[in-house]
Structures are given as structure tokens and as C-alpha cells.
C-alpha atoms as a PDB file:
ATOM      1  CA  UNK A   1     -11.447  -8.063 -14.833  1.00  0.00           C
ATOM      2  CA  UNK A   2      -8.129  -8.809 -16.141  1.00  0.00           C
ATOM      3  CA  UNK A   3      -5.434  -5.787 -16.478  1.00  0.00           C
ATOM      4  CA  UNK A   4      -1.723  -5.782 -17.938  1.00  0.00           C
ATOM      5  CA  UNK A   5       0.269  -3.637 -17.063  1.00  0.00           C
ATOM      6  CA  UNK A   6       3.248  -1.695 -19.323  1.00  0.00           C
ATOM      7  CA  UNK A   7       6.307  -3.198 -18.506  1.00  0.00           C
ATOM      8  CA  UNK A   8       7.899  -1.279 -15.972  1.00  0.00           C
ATOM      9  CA  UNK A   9      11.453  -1.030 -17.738  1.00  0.00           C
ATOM     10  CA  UNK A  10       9.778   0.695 -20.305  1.00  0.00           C
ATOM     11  CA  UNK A  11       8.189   3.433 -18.485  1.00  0.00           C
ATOM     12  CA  UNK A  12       8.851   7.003 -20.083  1.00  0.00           C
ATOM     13  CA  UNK A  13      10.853   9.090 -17.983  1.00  0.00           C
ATOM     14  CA  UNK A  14       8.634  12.131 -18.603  1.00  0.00           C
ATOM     15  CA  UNK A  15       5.631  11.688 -16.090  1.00  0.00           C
ATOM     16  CA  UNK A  16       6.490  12.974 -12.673  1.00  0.00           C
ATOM     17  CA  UNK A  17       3.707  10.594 -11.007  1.00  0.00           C
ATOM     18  CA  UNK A  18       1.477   7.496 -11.513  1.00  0.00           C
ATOM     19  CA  UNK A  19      -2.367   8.696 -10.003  1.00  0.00           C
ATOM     20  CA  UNK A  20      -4.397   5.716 -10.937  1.00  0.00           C
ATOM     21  CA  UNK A  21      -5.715   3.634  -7.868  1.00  0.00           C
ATOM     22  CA  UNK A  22      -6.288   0.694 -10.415  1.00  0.00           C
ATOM     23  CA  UNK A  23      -3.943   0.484 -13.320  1.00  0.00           C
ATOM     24  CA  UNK A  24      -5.761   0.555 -17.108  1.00  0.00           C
ATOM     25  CA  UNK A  25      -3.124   0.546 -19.278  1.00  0.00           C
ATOM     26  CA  UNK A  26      -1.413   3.559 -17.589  1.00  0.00           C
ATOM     27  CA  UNK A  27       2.164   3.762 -17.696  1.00  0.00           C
ATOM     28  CA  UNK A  28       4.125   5.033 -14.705  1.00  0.00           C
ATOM     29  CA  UNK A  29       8.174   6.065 -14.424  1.00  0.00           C
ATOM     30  CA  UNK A  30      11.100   3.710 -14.515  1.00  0.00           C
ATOM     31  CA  UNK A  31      11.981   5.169 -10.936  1.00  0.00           C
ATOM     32  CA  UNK A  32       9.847   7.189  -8.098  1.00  0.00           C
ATOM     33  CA  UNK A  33      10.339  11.110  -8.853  1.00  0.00           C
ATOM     34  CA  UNK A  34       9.966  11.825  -5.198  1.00  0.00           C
ATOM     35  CA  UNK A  35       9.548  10.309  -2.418  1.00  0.00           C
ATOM     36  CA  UNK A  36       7.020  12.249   0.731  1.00  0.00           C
ATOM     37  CA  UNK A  37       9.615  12.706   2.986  1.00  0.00           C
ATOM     38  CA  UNK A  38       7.515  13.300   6.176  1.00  0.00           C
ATOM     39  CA  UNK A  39       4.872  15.623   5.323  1.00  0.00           C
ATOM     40  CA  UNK A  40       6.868  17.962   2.152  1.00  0.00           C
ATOM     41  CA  UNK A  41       7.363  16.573  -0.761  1.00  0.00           C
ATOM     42  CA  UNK A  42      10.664  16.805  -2.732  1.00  0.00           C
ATOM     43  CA  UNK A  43      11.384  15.752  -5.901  1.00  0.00           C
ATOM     44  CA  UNK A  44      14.301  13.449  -6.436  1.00  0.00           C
ATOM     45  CA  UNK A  45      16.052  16.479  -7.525  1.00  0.00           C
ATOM     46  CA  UNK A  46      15.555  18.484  -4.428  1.00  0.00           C
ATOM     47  CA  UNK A  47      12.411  21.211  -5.959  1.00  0.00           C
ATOM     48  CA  UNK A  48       9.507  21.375  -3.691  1.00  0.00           C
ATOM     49  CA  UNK A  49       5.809  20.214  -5.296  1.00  0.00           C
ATOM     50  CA  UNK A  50       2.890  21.871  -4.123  1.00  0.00           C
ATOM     51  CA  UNK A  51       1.812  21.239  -0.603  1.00  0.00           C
ATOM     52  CA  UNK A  52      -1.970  19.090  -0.866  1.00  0.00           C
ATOM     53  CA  UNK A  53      -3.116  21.926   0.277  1.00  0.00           C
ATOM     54  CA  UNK A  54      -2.686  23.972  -3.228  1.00  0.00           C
ATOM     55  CA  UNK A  55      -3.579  21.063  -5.395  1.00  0.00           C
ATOM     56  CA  UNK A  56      -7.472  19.096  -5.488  1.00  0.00           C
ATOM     57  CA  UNK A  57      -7.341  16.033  -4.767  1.00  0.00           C
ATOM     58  CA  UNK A  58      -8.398  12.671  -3.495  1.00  0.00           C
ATOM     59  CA  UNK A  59      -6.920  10.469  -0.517  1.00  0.00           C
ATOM     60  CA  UNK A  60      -6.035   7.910  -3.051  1.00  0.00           C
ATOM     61  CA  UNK A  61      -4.754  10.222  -5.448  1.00  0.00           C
ATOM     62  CA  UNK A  62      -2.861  13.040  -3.451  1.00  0.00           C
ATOM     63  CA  UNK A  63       0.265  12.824  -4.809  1.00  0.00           C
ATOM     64  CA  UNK A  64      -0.020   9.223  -6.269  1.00  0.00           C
ATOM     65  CA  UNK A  65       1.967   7.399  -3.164  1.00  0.00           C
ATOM     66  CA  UNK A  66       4.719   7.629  -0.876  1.00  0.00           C
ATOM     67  CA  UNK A  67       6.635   5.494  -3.175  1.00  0.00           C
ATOM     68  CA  UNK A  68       4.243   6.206  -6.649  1.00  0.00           C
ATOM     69  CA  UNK A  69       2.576   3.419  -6.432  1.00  0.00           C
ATOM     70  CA  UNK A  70      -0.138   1.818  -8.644  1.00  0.00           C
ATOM     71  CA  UNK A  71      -1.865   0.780  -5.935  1.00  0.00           C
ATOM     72  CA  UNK A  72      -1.836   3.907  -3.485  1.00  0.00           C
ATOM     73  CA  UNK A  73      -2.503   3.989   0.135  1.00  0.00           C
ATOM     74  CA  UNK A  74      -4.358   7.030   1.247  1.00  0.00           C
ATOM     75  CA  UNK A  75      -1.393   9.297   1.948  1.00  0.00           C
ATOM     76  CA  UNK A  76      -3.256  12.141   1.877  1.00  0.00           C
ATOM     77  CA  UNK A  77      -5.853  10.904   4.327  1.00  0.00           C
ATOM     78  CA  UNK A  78      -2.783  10.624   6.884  1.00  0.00           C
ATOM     79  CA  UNK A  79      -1.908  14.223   6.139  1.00  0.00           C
ATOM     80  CA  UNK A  80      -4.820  15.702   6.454  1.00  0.00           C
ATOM     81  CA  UNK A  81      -5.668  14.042   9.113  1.00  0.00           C
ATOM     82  CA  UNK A  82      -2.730  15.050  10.878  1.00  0.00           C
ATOM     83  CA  UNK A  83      -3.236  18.604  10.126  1.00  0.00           C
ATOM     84  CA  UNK A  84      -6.907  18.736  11.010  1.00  0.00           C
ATOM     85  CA  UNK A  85      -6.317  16.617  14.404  1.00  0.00           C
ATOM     86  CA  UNK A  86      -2.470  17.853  15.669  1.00  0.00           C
ATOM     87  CA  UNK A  87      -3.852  20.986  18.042  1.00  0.00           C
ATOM     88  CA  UNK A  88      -6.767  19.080  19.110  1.00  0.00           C
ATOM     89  CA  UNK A  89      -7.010  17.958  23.345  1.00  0.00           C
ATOM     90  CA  UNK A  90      -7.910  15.119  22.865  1.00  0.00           C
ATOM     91  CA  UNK A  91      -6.283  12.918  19.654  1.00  0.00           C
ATOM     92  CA  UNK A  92      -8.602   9.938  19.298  1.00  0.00           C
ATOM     93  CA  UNK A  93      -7.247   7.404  16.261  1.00  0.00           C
ATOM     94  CA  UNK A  94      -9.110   8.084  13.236  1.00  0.00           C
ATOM     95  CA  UNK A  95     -10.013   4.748  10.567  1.00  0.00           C
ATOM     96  CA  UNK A  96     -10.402   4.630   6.781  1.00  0.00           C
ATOM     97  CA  UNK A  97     -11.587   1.328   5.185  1.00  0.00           C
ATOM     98  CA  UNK A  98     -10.499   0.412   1.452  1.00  0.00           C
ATOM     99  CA  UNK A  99     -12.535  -0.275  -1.724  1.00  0.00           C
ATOM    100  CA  UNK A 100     -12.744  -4.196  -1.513  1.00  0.00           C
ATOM    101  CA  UNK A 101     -11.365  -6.727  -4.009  1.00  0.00           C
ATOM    102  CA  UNK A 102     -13.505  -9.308  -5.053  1.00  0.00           C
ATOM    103  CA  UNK A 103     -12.709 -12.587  -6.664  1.00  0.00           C
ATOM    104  CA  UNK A 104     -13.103 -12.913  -9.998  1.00  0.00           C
ATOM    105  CA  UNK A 105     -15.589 -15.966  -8.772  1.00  0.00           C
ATOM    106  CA  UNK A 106     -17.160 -13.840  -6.629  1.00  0.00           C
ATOM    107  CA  UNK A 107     -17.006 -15.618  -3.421  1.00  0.00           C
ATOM    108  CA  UNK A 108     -14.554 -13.768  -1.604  1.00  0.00           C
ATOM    109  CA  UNK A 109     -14.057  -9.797  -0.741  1.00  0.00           C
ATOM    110  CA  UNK A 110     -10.682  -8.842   0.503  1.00  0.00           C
ATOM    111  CA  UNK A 111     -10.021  -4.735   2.373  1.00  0.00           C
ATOM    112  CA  UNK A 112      -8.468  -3.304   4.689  1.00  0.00           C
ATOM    113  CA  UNK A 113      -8.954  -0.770   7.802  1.00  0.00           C
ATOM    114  CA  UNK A 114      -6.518   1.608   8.543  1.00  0.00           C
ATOM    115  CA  UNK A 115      -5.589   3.173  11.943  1.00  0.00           C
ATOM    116  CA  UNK A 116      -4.011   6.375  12.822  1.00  0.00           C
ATOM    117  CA  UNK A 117      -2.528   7.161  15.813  1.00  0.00           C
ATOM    118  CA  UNK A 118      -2.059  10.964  16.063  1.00  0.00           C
ATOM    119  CA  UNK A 119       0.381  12.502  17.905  1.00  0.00           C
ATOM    120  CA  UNK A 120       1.307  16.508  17.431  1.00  0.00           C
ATOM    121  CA  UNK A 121       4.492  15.278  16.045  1.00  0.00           C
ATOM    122  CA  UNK A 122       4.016  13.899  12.813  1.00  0.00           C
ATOM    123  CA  UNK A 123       7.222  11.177  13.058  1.00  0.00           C
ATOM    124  CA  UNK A 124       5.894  10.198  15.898  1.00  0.00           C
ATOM    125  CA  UNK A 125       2.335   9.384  14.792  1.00  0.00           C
ATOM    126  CA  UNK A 126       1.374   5.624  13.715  1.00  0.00           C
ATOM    127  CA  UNK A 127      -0.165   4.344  11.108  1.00  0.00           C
ATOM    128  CA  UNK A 128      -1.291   0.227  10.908  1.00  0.00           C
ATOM    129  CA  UNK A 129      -3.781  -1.582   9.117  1.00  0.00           C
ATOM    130  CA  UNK A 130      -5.809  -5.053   9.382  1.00  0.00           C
ATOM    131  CA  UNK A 131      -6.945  -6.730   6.351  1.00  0.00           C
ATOM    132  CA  UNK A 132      -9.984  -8.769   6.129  1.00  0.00           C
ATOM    133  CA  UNK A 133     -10.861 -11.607   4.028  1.00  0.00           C
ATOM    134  CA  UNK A 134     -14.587 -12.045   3.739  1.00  0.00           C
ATOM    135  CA  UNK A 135     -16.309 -15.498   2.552  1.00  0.00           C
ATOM    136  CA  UNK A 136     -19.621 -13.097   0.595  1.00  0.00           C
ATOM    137  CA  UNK A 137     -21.454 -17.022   0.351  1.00  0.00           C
ATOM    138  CA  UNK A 138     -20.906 -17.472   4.605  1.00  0.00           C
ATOM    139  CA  UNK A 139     -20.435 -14.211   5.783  1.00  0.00           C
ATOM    140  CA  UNK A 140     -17.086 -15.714   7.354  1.00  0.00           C
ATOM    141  CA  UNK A 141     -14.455 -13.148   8.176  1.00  0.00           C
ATOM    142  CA  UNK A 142     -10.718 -13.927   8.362  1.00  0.00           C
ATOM    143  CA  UNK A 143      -7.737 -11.854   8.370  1.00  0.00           C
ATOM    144  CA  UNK A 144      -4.646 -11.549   7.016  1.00  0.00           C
ATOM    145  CA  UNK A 145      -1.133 -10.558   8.448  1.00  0.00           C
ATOM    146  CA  UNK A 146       2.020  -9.960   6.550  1.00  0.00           C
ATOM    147  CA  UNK A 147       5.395 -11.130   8.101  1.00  0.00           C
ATOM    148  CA  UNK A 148       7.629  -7.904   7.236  1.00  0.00           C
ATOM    149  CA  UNK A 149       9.953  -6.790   9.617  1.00  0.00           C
ATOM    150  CA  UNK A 150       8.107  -3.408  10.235  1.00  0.00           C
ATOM    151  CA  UNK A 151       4.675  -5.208  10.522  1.00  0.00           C
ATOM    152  CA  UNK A 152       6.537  -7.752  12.778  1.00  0.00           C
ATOM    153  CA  UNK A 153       7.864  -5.359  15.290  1.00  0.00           C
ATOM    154  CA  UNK A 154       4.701  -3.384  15.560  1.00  0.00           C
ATOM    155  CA  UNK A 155       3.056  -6.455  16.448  1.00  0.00           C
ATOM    156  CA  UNK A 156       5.675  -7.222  19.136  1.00  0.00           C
ATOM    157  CA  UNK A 157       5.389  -3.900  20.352  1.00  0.00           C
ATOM    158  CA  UNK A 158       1.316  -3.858  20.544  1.00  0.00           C
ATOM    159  CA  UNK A 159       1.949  -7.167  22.613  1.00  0.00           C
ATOM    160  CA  UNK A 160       3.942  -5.248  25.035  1.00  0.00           C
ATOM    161  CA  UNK A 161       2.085  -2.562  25.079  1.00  0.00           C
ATOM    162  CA  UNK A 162       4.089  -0.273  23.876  1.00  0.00           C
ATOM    163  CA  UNK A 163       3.033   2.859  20.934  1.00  0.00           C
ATOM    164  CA  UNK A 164       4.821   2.029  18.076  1.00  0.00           C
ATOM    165  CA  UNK A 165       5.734   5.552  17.207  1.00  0.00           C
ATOM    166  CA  UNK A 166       6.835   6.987  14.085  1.00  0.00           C
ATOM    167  CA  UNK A 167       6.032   3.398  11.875  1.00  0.00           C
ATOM    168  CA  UNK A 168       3.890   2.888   9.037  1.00  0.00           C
ATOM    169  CA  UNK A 169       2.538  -0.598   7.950  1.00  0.00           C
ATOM    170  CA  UNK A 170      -0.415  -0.619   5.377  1.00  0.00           C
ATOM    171  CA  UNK A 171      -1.732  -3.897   4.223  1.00  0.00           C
ATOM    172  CA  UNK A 172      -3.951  -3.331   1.043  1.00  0.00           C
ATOM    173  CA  UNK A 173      -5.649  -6.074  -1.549  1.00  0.00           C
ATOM    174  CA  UNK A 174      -4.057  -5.716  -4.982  1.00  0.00           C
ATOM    175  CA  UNK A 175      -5.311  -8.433  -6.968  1.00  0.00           C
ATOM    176  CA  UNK A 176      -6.599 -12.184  -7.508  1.00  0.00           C
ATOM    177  CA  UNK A 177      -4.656 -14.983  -9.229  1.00  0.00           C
ATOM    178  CA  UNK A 178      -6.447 -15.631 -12.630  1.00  0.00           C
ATOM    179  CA  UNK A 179      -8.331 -18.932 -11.295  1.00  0.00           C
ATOM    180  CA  UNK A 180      -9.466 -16.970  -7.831  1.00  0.00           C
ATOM    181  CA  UNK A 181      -7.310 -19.423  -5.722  1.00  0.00           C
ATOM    182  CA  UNK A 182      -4.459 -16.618  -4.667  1.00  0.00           C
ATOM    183  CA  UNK A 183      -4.734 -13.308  -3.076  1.00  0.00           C
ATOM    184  CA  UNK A 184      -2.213 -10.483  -3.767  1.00  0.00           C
ATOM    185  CA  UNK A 185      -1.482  -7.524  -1.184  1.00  0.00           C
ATOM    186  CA  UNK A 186       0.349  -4.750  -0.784  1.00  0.00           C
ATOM    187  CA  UNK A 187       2.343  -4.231   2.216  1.00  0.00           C
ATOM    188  CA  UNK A 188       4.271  -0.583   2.638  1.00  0.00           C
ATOM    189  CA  UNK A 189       5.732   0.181   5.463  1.00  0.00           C
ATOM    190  CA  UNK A 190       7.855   2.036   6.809  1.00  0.00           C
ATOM    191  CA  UNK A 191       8.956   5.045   9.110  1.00  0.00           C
ATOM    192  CA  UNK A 192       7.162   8.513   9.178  1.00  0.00           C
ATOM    193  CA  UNK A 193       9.305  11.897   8.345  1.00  0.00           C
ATOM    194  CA  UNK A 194      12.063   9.733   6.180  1.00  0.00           C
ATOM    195  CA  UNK A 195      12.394   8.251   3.098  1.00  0.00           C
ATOM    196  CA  UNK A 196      13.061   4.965   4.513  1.00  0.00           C
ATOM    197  CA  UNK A 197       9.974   3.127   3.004  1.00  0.00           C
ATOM    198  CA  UNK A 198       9.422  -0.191   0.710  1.00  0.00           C
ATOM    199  CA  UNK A 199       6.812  -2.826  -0.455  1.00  0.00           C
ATOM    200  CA  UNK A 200       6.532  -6.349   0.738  1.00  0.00           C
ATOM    201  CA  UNK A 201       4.155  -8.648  -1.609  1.00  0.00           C
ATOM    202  CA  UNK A 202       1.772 -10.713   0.499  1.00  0.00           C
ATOM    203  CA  UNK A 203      -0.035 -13.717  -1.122  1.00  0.00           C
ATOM    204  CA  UNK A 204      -3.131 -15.721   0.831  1.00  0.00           C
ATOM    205  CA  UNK A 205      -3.277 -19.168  -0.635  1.00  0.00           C
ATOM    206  CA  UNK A 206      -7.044 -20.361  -0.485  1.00  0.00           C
ATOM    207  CA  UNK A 207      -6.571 -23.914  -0.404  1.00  0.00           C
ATOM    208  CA  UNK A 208      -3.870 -23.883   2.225  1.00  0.00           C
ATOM    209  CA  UNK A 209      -5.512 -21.203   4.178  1.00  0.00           C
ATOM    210  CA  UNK A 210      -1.534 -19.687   4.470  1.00  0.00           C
ATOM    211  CA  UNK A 211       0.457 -16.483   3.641  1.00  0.00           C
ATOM    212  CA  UNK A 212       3.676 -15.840   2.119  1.00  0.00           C
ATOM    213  CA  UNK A 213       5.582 -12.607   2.008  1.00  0.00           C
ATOM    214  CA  UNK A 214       8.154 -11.803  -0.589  1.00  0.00           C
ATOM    215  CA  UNK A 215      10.415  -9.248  -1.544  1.00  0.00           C
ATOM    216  CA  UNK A 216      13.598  -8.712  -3.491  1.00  0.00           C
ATOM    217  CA  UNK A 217      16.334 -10.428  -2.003  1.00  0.00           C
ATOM    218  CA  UNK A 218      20.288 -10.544  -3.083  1.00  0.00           C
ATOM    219  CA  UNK A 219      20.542  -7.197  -5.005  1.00  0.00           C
ATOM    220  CA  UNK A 220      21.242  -3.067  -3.783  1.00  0.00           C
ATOM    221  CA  UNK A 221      18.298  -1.352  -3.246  1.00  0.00           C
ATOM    222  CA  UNK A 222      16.666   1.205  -0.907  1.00  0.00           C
ATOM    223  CA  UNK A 223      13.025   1.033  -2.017  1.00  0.00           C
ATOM    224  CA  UNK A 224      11.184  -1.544  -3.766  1.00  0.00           C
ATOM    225  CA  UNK A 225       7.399  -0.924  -5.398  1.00  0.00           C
ATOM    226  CA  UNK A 226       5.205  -3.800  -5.609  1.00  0.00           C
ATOM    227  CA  UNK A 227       3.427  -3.491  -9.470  1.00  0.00           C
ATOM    228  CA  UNK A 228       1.597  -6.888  -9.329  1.00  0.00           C
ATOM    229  CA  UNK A 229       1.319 -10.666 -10.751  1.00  0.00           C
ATOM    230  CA  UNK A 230       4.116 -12.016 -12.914  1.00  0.00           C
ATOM    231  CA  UNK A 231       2.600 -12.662 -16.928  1.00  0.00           C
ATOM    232  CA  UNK A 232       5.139 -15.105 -17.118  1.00  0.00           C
ATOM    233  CA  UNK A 233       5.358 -16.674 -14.259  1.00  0.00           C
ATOM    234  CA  UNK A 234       2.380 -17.613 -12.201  1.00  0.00           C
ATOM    235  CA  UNK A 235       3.652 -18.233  -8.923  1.00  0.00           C
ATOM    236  CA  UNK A 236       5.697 -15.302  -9.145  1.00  0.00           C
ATOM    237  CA  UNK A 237       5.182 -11.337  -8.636  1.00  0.00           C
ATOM    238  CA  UNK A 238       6.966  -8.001 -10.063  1.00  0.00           C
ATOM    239  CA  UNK A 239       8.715  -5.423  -8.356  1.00  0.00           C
ATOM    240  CA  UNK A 240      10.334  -2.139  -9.422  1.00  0.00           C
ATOM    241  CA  UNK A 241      13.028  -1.764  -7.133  1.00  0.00           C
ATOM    242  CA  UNK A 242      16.309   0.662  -7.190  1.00  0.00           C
ATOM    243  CA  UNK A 243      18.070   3.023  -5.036  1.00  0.00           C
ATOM    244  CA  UNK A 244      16.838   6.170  -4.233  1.00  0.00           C
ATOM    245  CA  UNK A 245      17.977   9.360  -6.615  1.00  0.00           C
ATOM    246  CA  UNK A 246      19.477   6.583  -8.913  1.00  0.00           C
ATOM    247  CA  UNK A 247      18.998   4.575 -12.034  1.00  0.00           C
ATOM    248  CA  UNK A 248      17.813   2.287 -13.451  1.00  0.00           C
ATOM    249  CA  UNK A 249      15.002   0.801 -11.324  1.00  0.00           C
ATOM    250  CA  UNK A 250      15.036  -2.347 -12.831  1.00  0.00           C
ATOM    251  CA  UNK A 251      12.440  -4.652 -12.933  1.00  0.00           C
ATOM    252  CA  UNK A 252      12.849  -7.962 -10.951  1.00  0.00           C
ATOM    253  CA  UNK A 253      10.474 -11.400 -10.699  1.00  0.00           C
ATOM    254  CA  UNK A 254      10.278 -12.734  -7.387  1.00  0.00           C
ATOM    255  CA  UNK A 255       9.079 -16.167  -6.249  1.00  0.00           C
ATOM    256  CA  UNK A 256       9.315 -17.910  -3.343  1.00  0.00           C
ATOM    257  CA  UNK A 257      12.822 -19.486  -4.187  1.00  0.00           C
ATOM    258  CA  UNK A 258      14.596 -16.461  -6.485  1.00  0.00           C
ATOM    259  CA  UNK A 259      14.773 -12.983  -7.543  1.00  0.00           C
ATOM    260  CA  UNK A 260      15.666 -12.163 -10.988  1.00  0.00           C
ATOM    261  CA  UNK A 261      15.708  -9.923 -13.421  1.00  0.00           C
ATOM    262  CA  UNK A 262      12.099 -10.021 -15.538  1.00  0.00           C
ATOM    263  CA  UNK A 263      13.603  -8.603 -19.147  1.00  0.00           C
ATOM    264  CA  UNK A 264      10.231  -8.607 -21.059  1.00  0.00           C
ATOM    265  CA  UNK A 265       7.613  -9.722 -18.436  1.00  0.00           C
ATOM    266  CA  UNK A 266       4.763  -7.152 -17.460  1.00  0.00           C
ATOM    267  CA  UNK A 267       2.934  -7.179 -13.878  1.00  0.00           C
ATOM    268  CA  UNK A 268      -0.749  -8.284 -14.560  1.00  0.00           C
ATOM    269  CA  UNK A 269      -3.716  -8.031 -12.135  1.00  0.00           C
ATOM    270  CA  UNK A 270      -7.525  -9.472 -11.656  1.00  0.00           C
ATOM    271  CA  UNK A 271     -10.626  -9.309  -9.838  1.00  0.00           C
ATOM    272  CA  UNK A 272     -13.498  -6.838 -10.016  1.00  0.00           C
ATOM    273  CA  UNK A 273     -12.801  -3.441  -7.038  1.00  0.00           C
ATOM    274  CA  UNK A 274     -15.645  -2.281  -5.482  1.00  0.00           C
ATOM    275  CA  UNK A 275     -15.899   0.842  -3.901  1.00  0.00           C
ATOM    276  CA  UNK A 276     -19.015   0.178  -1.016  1.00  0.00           C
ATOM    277  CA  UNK A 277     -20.710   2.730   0.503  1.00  0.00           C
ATOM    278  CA  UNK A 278     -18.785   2.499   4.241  1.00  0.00           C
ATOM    279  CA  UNK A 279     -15.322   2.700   2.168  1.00  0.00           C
ATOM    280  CA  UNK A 280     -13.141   6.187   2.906  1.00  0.00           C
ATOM    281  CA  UNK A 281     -12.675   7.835   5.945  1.00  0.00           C
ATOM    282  CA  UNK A 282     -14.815   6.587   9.158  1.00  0.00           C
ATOM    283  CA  UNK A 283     -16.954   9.056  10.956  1.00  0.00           C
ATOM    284  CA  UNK A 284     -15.150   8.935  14.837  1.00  0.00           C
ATOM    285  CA  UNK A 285     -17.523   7.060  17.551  1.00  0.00           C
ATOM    286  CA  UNK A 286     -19.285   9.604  19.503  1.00  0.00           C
ATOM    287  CA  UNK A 287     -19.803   9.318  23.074  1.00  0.00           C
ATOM    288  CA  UNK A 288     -23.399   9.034  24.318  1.00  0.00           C
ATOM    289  CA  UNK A 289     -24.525  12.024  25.805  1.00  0.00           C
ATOM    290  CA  UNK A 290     -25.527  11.417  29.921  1.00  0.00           C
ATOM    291  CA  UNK A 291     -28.886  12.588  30.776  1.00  0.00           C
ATOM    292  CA  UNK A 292     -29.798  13.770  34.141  1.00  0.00           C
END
């Protein structure tokens, strides 16, 4: 499946959010309206929206994304999760697992399973992720990392065992390279309760078996959002990225070697999603029950 995107400099200014977890055509804003900082969200102009609470919704379409992106992760999945777990004795992490991206050859499936570790204070609660790459013709299972400075440090701090509270770092597939030899993620991360939050593009290269990450480099901005592959340039991807409460949020090609601006490019992404049956949030292990 092959989708093009609007470009993102011409994005009306009208629609408060982007709710689609796979972009059709949709058009989104040149710039986030709001950003969830912590648990309320604010609009960029400081009016409340409606808590999750007062308004149906999905955990992939709450309100769109921390940072309204195409390609949410299940913010509202972390909230509720939060609110249902917070009081509770005993605050075991709870998992949700991704629809999978499969290669537009079929061979491979790419998702992700995410981890939350609750604590009653929601800035201090984690949230990580491991993405897997599954061969479907070998069953072999792989994963990937990205090398971000949030997923970095939680890393390091696992490895020392220490909680890495308050951070967020969500690895989710986006999209295949045309041919099926590249794999495009999504890394947010970021830190819980502020608006200090951005995307990292992460690309698996099938014949090498290695990873790249990428973001914009060289100009001002606060948060970037990833929006997929470059039309124009195949080894490179598309970011919006700006400064909070300001614009433009320009849109910016970035490749291993540059970032630029991408004046009449448009983000484009492929492979088939799949939504299995063990996607969504994961029942918690129960413990077996000791008979006397």
C-alpha cells in the first residue's frame, strides 16, 4: 500500500488535531495546536480541551498525539492506565503491543511492545518500548533500538539498575521503503508532565542488518514530528519541526549528511498494517493460585 501524504507546509490552519493512525490523504496543521502537557491538555493558546474522560475515544486516537502525530502512540492508553492503576497496592507494569507493519513483500512484520511503569505520580511514571522485527518465512525475531539521547540514557540507567523516572521513549513502525529493503520508525520521547517532547526517525537497513537515527540538526526548534519517507529523495525522511507556540513549522528533509528545507516535497509511506488479534492492551499475568 502506497500513501502520500499533503505536504506539510500546506496544512490548513483550521483543524485543531490530526486523528488518523495511518494517513489517507488526511491533512493535518502546519504546527501542533497543543501539546499534553502531563496529563491536561492545553491548547497552544492556553484554553483547556476536554479531559479523555468527556470525549469517546480510542488509545490511538485520544487526542491524536502528544505532539499530533500521524502516527500516534497510545497516549491515552498511558492515561488511563495511570488513572485506573495510581491508588492501587500493588502497581505492576502494564504492556500494549502495536498493529504490525508488514513489508510490502511480505516477508517481514515489524511492532512494538510498550511498558509502563506506574508510579502514583504521573511525572514520575515510565514509559519504554521494544520493537521487534519478525522474519514471517523463518519465524526469526530481531529487534530494533534507536540511538536518541532519551532512549540512550534509559538504557544506561536499566544497566545500572536504576528506574528511569519521569521518561518516555516509544519506538513504533511507520513505514517500508518502496522496494521492502528499509524500515521506518518512529521514536518519541521524551519527559512526562512537560512539553519537552520530539521525534527521532529510525531506519533498519535489511541488507546491512544496521540502524540509523536522524533528526533535524543546525536549525531552532523545540519539537520536531516525524511525517514519513521523503517523495523526492529516497534516502531521506520529512519532519515538521518548529518551536513551540510559534510559526511557521516548516518542513525540513533530512538525510544522513543534511537537513534542509523540503519546499514542495510531501512525506510518503508503504507497507500493508495489520491489526492481529494480541494487538492493544495486554491482559496483566496472573499469579497461580496455591492449593493446599
Amino acid at each position: 500500500m502506497k500513501t502520500i501524504l499533503p505536504p506539510a507546509v500546506a496544512y490548513p490552519r483550521s483543524l485543531p488535531l490530526l486523528l488518523l493512525p495511518l494517513p489517507s490523504g488526511a491533512q493535518s496543521p502546519t504546527a501542533p495546536r497543543q501539546l499534553l502537557l502531563g496529563k491536561n491538555p492545553v491548547t497552544l493558546t492556553g484554553e483547556p480541551l476536554p479531559s479523555p474522560s468527556e470525549t469517546p475515544s480510542s488509545p490511538e486516537s485520544d487526542f491524536g498525539d502528544p505532539l499530533n502525530s500521524p502516527y500516534p502512540i497510545p497516549w491515552q492508553w498511558i492515561l488511563s492506565t495511570h488513572q485506573e492503576l495510581q491508588e492501587l497496592p500493588h502497581l505492576e507494569p502494564r504492556y500494549y503491543r502495536s498493529p504490525a507493519m508488514v513489508s510490502p513483500d511480505g516477508q517481514y512484520a515489524a511492532y512494538s511492545r510498550l511498558k509502563m511503569a506506574i508510579d502514583p505520580r504521573f511525572f514520575r511514571s515510565t514509559v519504554s518500548s521494544v520493537m521487534f522485527l519478525e522474519d514471517l518465512k523463518t519465524g526469526e525475531l530481531q529487534t530494533i533500538t534507536a540511538a536518541s539521547p532519551v532512549a540512550v540514557e534509559m538504557v544506561n540507567q536499566t544497566e545500572q539498575s536504576k528506574a528511569a523516572a519521569g521518561m518516555a521513549s516509544v519506538l513504533l513502525p511507520v513505514s517500508w521503503s518502496e522496494g521492502g529493503d528499509r524500515l521506518l520508525a518512529r521514536q518519541f520521547e521524551g519527559l512526562l508532565s512537560t512539553s519537552i517532547a520530539s521525534d527521532y526517525a529510525v531506519i533498519w537497513d535489511r541488507h546491512s542488518h544496521t540502524t540509523q537515527t536522524l533528526s533535524p540538526k543546525g536549525i531552532e526548534h523545540s519539537n520536531a514530528v516525524l511525517l514519513g519517507w521523503s517523495q523526492l529523495d529516497p534516502e531521506g525522511v520529512l519532519f515538521r519541526a518548529g518551536v513551540l507556540g510559534e510559526e511557521p513549522w516548516l518542513l525540513w528533509l533530512v538525510n544522513r549528511s543534511q537537513t534542509q528545507l523540503a519546499a514542495g516535497d510531501q512525506p510518503i509511506v508503504h507497507g500493508q498494517r495489520q491489526q492481529p488479534v494480541w494487538s492493544g492492551a495486554q491482559l496483566p499475568t496472573m499469579a497461580p493460585t496455591r492449593v493446599n
